[in-house]
N, C-alpha and C. Protein backbone atom coordinates (compact mmCIF):
# COMPACT_ATOMS: atom_id res chain seq x y z
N UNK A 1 19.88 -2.28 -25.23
CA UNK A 1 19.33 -2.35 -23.89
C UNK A 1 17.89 -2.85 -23.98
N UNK A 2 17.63 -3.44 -22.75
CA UNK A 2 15.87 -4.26 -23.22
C UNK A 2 15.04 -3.36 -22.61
N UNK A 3 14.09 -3.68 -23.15
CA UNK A 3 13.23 -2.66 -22.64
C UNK A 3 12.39 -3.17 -20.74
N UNK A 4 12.50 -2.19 -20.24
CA UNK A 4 11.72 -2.57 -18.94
C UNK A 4 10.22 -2.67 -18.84
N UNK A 5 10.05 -3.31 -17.93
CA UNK A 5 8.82 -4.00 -17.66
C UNK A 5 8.36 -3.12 -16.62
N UNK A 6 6.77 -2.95 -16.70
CA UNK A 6 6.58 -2.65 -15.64
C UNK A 6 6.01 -3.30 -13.94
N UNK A 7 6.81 -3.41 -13.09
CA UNK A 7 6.08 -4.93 -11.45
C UNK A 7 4.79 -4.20 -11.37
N UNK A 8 3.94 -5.44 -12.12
CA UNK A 8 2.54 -5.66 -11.68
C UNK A 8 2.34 -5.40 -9.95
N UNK A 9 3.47 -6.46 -9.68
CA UNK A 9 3.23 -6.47 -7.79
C UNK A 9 2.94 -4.69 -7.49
N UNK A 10 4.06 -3.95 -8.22
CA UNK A 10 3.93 -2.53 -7.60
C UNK A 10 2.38 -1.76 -7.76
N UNK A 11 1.53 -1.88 -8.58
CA UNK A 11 0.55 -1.63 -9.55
C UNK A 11 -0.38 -2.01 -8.46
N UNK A 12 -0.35 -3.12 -8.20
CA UNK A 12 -0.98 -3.97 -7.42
C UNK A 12 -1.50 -3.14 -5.98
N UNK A 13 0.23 -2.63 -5.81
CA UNK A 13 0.32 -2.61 -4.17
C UNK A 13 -0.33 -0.97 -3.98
N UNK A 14 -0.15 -0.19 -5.19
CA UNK A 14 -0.63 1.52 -4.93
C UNK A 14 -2.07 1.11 -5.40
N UNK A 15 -2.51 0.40 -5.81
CA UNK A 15 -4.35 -0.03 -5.77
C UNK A 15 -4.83 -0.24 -4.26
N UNK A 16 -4.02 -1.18 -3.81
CA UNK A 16 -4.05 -1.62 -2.52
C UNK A 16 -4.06 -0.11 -1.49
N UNK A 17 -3.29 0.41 -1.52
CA UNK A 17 -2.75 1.75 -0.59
C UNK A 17 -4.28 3.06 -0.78
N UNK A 18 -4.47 2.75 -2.23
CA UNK A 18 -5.41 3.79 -2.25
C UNK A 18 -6.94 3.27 -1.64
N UNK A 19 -7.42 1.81 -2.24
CA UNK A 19 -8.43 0.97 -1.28
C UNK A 19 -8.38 1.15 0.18
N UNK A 20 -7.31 1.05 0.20
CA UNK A 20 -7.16 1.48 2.22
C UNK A 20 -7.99 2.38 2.52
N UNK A 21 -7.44 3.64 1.88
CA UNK A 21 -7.70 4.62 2.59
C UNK A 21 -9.18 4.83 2.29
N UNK A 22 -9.46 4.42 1.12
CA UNK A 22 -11.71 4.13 1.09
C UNK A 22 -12.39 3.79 2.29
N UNK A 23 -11.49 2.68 2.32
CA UNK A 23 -12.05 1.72 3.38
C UNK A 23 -12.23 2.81 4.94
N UNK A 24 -11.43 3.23 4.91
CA UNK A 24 -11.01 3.45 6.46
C UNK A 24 -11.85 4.79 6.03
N UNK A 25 -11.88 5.61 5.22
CA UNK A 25 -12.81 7.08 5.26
C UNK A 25 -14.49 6.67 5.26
N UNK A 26 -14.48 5.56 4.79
CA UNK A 26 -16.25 4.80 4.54
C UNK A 26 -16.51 4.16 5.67
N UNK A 27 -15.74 3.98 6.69
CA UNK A 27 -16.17 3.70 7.99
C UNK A 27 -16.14 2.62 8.32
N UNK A 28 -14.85 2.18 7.91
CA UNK A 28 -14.47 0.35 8.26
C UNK A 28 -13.11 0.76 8.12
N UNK A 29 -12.30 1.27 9.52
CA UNK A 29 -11.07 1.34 10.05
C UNK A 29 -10.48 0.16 10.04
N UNK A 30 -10.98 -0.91 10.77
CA UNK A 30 -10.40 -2.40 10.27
C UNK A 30 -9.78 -2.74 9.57
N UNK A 31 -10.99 -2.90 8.46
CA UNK A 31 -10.48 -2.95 7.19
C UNK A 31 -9.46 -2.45 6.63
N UNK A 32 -9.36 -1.32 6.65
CA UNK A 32 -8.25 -0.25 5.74
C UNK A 32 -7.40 -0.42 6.45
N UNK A 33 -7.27 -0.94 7.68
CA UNK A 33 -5.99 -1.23 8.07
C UNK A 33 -5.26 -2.73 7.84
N UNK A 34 -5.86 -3.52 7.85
CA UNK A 34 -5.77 -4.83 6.88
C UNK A 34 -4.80 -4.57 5.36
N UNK A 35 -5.96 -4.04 5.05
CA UNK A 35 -5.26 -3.75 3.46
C UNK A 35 -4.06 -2.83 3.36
N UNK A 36 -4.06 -1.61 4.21
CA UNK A 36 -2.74 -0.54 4.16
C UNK A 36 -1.50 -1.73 4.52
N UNK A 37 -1.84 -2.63 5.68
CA UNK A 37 -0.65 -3.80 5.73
C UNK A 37 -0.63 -4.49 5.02
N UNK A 38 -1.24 -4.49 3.73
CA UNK A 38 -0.91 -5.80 2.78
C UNK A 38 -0.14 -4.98 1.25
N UNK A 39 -0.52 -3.90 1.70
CA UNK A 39 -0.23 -2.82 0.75
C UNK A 39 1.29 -2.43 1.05
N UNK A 40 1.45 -2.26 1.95
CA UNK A 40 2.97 -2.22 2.98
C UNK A 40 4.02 -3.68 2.19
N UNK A 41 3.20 -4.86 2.75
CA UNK A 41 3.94 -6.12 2.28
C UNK A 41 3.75 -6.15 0.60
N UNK A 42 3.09 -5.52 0.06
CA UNK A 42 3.36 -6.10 -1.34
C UNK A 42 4.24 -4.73 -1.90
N UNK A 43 3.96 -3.54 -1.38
CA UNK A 43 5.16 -2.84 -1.35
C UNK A 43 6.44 -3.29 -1.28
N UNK A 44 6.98 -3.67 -0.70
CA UNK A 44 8.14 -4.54 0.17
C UNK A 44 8.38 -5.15 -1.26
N UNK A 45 7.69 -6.12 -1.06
CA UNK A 45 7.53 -7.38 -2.71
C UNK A 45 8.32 -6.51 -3.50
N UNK A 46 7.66 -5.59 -4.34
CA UNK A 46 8.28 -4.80 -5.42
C UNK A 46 9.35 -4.00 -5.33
N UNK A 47 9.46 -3.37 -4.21
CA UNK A 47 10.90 -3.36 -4.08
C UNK A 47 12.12 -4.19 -4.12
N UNK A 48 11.58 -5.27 -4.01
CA UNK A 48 12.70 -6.47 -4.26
C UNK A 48 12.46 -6.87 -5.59
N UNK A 49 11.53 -6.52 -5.81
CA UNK A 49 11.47 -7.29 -7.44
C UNK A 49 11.97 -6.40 -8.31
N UNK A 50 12.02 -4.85 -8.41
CA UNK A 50 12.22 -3.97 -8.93
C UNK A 50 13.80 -3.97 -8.92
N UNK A 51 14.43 -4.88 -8.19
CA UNK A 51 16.16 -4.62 -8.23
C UNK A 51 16.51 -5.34 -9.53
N UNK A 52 15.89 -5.89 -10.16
CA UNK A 52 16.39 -6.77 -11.45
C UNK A 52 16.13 -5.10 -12.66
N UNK A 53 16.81 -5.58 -13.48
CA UNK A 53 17.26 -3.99 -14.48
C UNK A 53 15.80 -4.42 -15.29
N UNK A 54 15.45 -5.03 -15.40
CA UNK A 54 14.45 -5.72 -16.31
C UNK A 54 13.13 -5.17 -15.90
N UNK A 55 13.00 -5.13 -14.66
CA UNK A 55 11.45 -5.18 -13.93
C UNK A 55 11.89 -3.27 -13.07
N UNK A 56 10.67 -2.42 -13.86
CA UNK A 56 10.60 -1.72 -12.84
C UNK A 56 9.78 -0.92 -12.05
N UNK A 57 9.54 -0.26 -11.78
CA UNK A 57 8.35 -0.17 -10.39
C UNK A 57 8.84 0.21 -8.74
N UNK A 58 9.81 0.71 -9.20
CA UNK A 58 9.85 0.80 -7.63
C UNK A 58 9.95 2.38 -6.91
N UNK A 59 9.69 2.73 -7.48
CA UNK A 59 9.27 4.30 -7.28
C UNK A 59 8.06 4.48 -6.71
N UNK A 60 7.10 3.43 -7.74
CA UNK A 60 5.43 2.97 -7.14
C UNK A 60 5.66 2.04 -5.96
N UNK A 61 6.33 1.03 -5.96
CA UNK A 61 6.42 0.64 -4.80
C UNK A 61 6.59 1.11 -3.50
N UNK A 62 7.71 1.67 -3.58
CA UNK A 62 7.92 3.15 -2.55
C UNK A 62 6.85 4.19 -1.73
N UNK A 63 6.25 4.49 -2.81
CA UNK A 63 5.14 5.18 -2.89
C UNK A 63 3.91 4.63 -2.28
N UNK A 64 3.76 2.95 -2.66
CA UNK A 64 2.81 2.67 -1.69
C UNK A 64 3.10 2.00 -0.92
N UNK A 65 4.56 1.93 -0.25
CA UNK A 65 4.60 1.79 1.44
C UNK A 65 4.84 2.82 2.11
N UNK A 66 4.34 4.32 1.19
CA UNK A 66 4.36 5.42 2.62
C UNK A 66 3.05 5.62 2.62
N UNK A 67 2.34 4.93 1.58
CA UNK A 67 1.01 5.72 1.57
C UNK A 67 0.14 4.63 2.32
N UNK A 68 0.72 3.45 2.29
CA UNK A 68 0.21 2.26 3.81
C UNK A 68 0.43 3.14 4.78
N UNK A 69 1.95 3.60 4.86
CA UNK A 69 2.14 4.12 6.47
C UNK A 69 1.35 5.34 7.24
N UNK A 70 0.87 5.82 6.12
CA UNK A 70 0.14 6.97 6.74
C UNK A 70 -1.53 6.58 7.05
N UNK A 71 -1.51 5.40 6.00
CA UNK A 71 -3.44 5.11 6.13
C UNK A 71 -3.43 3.81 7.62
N UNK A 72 -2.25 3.26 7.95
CA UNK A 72 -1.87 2.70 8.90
C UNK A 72 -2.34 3.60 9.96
N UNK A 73 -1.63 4.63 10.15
CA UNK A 73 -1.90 5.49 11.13
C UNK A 73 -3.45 6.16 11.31
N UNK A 74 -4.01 6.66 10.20
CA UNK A 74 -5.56 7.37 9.93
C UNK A 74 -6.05 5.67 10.31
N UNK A 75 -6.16 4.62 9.94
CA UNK A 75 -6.97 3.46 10.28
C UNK A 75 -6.85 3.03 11.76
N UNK A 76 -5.63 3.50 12.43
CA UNK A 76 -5.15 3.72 13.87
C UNK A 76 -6.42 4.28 14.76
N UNK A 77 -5.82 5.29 14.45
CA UNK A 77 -6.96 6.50 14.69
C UNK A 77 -8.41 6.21 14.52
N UNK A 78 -9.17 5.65 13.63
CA UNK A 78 -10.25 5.87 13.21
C UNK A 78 -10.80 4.50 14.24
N UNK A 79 -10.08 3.28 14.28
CA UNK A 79 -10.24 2.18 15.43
C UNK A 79 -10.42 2.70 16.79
N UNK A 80 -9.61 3.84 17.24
CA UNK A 80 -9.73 4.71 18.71
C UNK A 80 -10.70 5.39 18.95
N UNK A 81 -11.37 5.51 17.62
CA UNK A 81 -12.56 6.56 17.59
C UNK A 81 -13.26 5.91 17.71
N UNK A 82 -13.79 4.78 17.23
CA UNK A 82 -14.86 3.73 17.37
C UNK A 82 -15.07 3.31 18.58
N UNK A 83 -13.95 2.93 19.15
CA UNK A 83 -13.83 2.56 20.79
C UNK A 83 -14.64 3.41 21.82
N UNK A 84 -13.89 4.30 21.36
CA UNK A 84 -14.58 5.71 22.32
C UNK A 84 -15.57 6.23 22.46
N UNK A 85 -16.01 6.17 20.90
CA UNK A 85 -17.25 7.19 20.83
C UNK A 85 -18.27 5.96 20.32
């Protein structure tokens, strides 16, 4: 059996997910919401890439399209707050 690889893309994308949420606690909601959606899409990425037996990562991938979905929402939020206050 060969040995597996680990998707960079996934690596990539939970860097991405955790940057978000910097962004958006340091006071650029924007931002972190930018990146939680790119973090989302390169999530996505590795989940598709992770279906080959060869390449895997998709546990991390997984992982950072819930952890977009939630900094999605806190970067939501933190845009409403700006508005308002």
């Amino acid at each position: 059996m060969a040995d597996q690889k680990s998707g960079t893309i996934a690596t990539i994308a939970v860097l991405a997910a955790v940057v978000s949420f910097f962004l958006t606690f340091t006071g650029n909601p924007i931002w972190g919401l930018i990146v939680a959606l790119l973090a989302i899409i390169m999530g996505i990425i590795g989940v598709i890439v992770s279906a080959s037996p060869k390449i895997g990562g998709g546990l991390i991938s997984i992982l950072s399209i819930l952890l977009g979905l939630v900094d999605v929402g806190i970067s939501v939020l933190g845009i409403i707050g700006i508005i308002i206050f």
